[in-house]
Structures are given as C-alpha cells and as structure tokens.
C-alpha atoms as a PDB file:
ATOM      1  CA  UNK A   1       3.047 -24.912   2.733  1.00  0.00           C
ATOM      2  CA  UNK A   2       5.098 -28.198   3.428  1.00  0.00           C
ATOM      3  CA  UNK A   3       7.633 -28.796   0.614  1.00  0.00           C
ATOM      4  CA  UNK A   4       6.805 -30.753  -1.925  1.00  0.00           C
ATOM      5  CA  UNK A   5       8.523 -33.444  -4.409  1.00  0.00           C
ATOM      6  CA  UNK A   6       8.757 -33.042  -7.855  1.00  0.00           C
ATOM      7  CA  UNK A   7       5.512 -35.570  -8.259  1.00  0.00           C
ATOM      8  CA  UNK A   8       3.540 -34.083  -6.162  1.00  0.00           C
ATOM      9  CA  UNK A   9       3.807 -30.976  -7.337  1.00  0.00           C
ATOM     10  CA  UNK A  10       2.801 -32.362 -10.880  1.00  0.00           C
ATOM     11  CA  UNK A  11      -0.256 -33.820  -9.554  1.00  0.00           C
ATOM     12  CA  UNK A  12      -1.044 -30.729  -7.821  1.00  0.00           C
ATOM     13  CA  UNK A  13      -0.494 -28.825 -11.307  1.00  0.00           C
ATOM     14  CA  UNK A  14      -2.168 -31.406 -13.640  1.00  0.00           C
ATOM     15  CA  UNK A  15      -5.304 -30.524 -11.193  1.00  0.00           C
ATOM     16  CA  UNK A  16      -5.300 -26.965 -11.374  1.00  0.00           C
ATOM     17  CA  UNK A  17      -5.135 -27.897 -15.389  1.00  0.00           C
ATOM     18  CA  UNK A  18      -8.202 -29.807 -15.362  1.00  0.00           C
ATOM     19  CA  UNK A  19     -10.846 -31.103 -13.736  1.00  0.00           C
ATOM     20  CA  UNK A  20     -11.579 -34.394 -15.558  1.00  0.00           C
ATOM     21  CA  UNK A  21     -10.928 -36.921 -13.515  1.00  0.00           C
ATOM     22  CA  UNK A  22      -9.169 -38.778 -16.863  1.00  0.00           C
ATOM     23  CA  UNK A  23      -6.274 -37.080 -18.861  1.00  0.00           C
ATOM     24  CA  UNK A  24      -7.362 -36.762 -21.998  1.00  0.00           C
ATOM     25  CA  UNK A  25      -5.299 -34.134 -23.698  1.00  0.00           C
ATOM     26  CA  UNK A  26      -5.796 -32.410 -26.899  1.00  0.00           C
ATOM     27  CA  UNK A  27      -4.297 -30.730 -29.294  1.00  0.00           C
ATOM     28  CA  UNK A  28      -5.306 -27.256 -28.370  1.00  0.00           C
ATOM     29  CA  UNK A  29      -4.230 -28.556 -24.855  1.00  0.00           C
ATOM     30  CA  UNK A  30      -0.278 -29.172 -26.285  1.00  0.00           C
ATOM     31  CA  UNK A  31      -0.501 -25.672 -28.163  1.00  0.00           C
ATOM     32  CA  UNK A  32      -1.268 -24.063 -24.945  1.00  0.00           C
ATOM     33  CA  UNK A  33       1.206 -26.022 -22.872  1.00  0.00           C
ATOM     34  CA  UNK A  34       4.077 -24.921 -25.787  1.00  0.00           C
ATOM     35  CA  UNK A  35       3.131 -21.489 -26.180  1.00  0.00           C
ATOM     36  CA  UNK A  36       2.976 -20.841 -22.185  1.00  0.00           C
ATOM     37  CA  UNK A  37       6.413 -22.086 -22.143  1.00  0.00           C
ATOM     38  CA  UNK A  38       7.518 -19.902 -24.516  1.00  0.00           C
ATOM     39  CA  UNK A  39       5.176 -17.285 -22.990  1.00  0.00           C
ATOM     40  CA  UNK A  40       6.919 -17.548 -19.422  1.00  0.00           C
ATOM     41  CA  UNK A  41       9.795 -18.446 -20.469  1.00  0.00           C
ATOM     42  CA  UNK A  42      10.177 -14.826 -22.451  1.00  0.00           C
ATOM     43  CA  UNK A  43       8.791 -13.216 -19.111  1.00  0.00           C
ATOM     44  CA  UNK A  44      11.631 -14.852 -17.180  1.00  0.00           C
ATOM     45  CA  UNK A  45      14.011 -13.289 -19.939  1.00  0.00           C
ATOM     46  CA  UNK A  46      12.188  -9.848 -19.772  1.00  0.00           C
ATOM     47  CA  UNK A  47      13.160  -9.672 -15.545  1.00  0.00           C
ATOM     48  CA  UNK A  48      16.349 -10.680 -16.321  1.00  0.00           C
ATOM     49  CA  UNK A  49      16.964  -8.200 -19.088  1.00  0.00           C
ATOM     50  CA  UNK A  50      15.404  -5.465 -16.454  1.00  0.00           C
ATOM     51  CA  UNK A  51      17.880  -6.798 -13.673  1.00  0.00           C
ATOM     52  CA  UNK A  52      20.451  -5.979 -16.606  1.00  0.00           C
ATOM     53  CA  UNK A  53      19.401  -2.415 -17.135  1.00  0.00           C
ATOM     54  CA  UNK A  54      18.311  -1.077 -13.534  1.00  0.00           C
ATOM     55  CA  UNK A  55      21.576  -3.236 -11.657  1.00  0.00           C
ATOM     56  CA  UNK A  56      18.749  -4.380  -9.513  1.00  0.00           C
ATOM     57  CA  UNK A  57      17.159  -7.830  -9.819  1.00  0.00           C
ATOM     58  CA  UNK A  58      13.591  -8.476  -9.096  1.00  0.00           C
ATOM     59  CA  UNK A  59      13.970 -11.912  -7.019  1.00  0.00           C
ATOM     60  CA  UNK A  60      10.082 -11.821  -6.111  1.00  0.00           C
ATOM     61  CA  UNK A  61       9.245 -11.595  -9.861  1.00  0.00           C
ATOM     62  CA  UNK A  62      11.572 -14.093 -11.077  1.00  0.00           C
ATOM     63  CA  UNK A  63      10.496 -16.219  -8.779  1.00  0.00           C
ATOM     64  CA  UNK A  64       6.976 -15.969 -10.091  1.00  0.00           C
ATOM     65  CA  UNK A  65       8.080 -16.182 -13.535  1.00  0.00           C
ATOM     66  CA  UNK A  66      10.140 -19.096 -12.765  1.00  0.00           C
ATOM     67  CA  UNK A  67       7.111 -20.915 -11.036  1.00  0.00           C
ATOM     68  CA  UNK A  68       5.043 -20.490 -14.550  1.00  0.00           C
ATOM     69  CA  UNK A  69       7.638 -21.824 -16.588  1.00  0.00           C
ATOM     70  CA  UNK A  70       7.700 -24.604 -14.148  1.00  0.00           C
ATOM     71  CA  UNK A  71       4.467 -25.256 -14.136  1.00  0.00           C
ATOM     72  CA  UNK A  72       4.312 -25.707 -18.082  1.00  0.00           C
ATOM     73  CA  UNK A  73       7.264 -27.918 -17.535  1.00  0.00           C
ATOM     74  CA  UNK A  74       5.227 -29.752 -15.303  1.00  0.00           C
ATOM     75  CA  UNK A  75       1.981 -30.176 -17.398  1.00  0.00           C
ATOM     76  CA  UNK A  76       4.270 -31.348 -21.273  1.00  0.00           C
ATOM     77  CA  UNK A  77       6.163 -33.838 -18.692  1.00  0.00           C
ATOM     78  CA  UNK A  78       2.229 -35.484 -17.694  1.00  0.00           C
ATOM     79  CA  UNK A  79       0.840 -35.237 -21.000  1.00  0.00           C
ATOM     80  CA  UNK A  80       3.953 -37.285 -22.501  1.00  0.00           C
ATOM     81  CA  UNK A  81       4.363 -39.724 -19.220  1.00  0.00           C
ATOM     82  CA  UNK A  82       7.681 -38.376 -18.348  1.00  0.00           C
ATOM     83  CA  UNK A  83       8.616 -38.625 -15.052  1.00  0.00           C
ATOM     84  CA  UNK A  84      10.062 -34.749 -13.828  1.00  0.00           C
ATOM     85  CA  UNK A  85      12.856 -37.078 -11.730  1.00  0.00           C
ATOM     86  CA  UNK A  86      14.204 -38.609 -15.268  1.00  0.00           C
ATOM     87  CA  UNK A  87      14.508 -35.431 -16.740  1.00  0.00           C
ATOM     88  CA  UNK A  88      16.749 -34.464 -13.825  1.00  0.00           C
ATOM     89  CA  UNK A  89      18.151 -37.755 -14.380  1.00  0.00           C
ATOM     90  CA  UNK A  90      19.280 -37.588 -18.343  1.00  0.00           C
ATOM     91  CA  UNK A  91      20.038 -33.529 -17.696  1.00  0.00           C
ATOM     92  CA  UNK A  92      22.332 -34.323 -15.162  1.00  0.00           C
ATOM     93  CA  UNK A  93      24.299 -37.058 -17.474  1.00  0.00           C
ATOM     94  CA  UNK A  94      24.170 -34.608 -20.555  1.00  0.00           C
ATOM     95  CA  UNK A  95      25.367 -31.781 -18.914  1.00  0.00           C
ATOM     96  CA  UNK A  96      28.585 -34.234 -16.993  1.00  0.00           C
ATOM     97  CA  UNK A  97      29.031 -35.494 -20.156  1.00  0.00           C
ATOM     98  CA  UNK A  98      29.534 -32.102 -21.978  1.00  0.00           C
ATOM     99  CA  UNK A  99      31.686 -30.912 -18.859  1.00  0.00           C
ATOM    100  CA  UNK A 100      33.763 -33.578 -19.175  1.00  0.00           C
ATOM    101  CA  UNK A 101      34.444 -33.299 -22.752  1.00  0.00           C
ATOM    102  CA  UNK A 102      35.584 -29.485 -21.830  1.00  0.00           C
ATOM    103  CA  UNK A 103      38.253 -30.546 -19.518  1.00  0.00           C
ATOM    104  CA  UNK A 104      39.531 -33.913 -21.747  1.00  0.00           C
ATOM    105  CA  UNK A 105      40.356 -30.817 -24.527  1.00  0.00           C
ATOM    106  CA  UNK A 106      41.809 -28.049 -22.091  1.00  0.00           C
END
C-alpha cells in the first residue's frame, strides 16, 4: 500500500464507517466513536503494561492497537469537521508552548 496523508486516510476510514453516501451521524454513532477510543486506547495501555512486565514489547500489537485508536481519532475528527492536519497544527503550538514555559522557569 502507497502511503497515505492524513485526509486520505480519513476518507478511507469514514468509508469503512459507513456506507451512506451522506454523513449523517447520530448519537449512538458519537457513543461508539467515544467508547472505541477509550476501548483502544485501554488496549494500547494493556501492551504497554505487558511490555512492562515481560521486558519485551509487542511492536506488531501496538501497532495494531495504535491503528484502532487512530482510526477513532479519525472518525470524531469527520463527524466534528476537524481537519486531522489542524490538530497537528494546535498540538504542536500547545505542546512548544508548554516546553517553553519549562525552560523560561529552569
């Protein structure tokens, strides 16, 4: 598989969601968009803990994991028209921000 931008993978994801050809998301749709994050995102937590206890990390599982939490990422980013690219964006800024606030008080 070629690699793919942020965007297109979000159009590739919002397909595999649904097959209506017009987004029209429901409540029970958000529920299960929040609750698979949390869902994956505790999976992702439950490889790392195992990496912790065996002193060997699973990078084929993680990866997996981290590809469903993605995906979830993916689908709340559609359903509230936010474009995957901005979140980078403002993350980016928050997190410089915050690191520079470290070093002005060292």
């Amino acid at each position: 598989m070629s690699e793919m931008t942020l965007n297109e993978y979000k159009a590739w994801v919002v397909s595999a969601w649904t097959s209506k050809t017009k987004k029209e998301y429901t409540l029970r749709d958000d529920f299960i968009m929040t609750v698979g994050l949390g869902g994956e995102t505790g999976e992702v937590l439950e490889v790392l803990k195992k990496a912790e206890r065996d002193g060997k990390l699973d990078k084929d599982d993680l990866t997996l994991e981290l590809g469903d939490v993605l995906y979830y990422l993916m689908m709340i980013c559609d359903r509230h028209d936010i474009d995957p690219a901005e979140v980078m964006k403002q993350n980016i800024k928050k997190v410089n921000g915050r690191n520079a606030k470290k070093k002005k008080t060292k």
